[in-house]
N, C-alpha and C. Protein backbone atom coordinates (compact mmCIF):
# COMPACT_ATOMS: atom_id res chain seq x y z
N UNK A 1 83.53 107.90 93.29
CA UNK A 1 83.40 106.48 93.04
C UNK A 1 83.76 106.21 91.58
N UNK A 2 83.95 105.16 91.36
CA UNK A 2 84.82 104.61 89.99
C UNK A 2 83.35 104.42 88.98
N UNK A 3 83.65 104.88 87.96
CA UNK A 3 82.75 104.67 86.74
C UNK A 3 82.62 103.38 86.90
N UNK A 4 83.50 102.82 86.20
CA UNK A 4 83.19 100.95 86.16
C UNK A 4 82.39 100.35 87.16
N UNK A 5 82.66 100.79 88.44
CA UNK A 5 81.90 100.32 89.55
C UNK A 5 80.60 100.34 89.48
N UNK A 6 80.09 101.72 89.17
CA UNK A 6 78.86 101.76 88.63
C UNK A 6 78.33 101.15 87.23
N UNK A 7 78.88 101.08 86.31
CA UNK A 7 78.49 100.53 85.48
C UNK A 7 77.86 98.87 85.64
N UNK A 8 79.18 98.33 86.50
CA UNK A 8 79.00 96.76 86.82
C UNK A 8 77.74 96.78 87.93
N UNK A 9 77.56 97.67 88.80
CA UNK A 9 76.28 97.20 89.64
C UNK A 9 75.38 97.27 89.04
N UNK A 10 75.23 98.13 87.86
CA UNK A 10 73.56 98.37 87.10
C UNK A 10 73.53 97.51 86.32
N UNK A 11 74.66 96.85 85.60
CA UNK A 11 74.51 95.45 84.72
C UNK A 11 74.46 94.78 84.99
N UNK A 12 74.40 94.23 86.51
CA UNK A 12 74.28 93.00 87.69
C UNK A 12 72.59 93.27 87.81
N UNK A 13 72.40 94.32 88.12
CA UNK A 13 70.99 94.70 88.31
C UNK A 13 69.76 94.71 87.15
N UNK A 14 70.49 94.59 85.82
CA UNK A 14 69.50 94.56 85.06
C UNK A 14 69.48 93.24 84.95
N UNK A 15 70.81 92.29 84.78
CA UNK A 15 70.97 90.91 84.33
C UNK A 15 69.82 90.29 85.83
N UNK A 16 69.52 90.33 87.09
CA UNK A 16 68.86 90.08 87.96
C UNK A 16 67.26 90.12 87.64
N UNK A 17 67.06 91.33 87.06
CA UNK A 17 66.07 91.88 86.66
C UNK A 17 65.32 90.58 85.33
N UNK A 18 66.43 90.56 84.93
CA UNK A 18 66.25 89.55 83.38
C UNK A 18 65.87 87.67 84.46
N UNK A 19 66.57 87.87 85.18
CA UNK A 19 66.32 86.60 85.61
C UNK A 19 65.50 86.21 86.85
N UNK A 20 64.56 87.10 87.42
CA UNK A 20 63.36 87.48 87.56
C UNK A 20 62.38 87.08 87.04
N UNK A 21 62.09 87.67 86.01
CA UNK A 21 61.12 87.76 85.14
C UNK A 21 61.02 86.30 84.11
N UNK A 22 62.25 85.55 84.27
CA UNK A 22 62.58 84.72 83.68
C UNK A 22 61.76 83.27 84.88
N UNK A 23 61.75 83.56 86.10
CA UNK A 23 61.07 83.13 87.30
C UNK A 23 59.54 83.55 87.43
N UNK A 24 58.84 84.10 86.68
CA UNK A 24 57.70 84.69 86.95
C UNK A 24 57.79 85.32 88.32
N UNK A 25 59.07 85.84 88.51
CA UNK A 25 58.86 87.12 89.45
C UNK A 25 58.92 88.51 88.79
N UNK A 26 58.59 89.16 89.91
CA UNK A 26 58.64 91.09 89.25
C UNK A 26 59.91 91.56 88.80
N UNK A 27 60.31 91.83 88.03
CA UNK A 27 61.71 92.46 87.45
C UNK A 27 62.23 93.80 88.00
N UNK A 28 61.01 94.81 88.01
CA UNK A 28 61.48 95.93 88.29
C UNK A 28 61.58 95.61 90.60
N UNK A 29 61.08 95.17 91.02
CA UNK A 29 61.14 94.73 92.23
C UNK A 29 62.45 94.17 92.46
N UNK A 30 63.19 93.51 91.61
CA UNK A 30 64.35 92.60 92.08
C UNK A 30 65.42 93.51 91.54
N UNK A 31 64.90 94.39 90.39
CA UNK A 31 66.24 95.70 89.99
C UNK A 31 66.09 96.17 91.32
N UNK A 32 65.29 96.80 91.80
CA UNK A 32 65.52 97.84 93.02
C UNK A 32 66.19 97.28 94.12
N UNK A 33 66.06 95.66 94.25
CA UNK A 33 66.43 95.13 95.13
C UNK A 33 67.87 95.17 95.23
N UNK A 34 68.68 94.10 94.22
CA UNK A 34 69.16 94.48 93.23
C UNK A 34 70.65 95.60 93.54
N UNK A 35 69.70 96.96 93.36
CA UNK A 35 70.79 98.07 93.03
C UNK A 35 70.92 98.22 94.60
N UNK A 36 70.55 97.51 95.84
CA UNK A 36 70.46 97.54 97.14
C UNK A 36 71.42 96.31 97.83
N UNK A 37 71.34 95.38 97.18
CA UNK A 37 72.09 94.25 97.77
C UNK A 37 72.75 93.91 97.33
N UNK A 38 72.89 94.06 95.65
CA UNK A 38 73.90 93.33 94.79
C UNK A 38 74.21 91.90 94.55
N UNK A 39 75.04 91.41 95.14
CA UNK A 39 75.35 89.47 94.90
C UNK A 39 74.47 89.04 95.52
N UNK A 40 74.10 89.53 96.70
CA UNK A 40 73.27 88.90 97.97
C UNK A 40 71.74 88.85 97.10
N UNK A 41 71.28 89.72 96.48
CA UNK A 41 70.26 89.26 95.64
C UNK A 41 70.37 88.86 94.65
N UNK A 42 71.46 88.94 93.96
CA UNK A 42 71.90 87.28 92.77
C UNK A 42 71.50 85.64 93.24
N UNK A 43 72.35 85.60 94.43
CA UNK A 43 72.29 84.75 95.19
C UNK A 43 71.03 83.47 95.87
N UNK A 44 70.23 84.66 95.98
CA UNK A 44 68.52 84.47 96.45
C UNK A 44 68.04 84.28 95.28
N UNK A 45 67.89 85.23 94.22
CA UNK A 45 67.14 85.11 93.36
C UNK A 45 67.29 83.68 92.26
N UNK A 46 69.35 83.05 92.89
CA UNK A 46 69.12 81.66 92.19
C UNK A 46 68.69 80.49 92.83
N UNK A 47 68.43 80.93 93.75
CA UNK A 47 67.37 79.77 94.85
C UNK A 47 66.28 79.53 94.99
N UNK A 48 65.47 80.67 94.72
CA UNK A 48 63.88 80.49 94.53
C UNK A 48 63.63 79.78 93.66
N UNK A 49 62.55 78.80 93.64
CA UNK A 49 62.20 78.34 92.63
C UNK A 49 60.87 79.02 91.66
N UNK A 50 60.93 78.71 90.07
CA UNK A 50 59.56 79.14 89.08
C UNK A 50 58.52 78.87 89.78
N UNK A 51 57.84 79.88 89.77
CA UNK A 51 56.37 80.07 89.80
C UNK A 51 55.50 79.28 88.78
């Protein structure tokens, strides 16, 4: 698998992580999610609304 590839999913996954926590949701919960779904949990995570 391509370096870059990996690089870009874990910086999708931390930036998720950042905007999480930015929601008063769990960060490390939405990384794991995250390094599992990729856009599809970008996606969700810009739909929920703040806690």
């Amino acid at each position: 698998m391509d370096n870059q590839y990996i690089v870009g999913w874990g910086t999708l996954a931390l930036i998720n992580a950042g905007l999480a926590q930015g929601k008063n949701r769990t960060g490390l919960n939405w990384f794991l999610l995250s390094l599992a779904l990729g856009l599809l949990a970008t996606f969700s995570l810009l739909l929920v609304e703040k806690r």
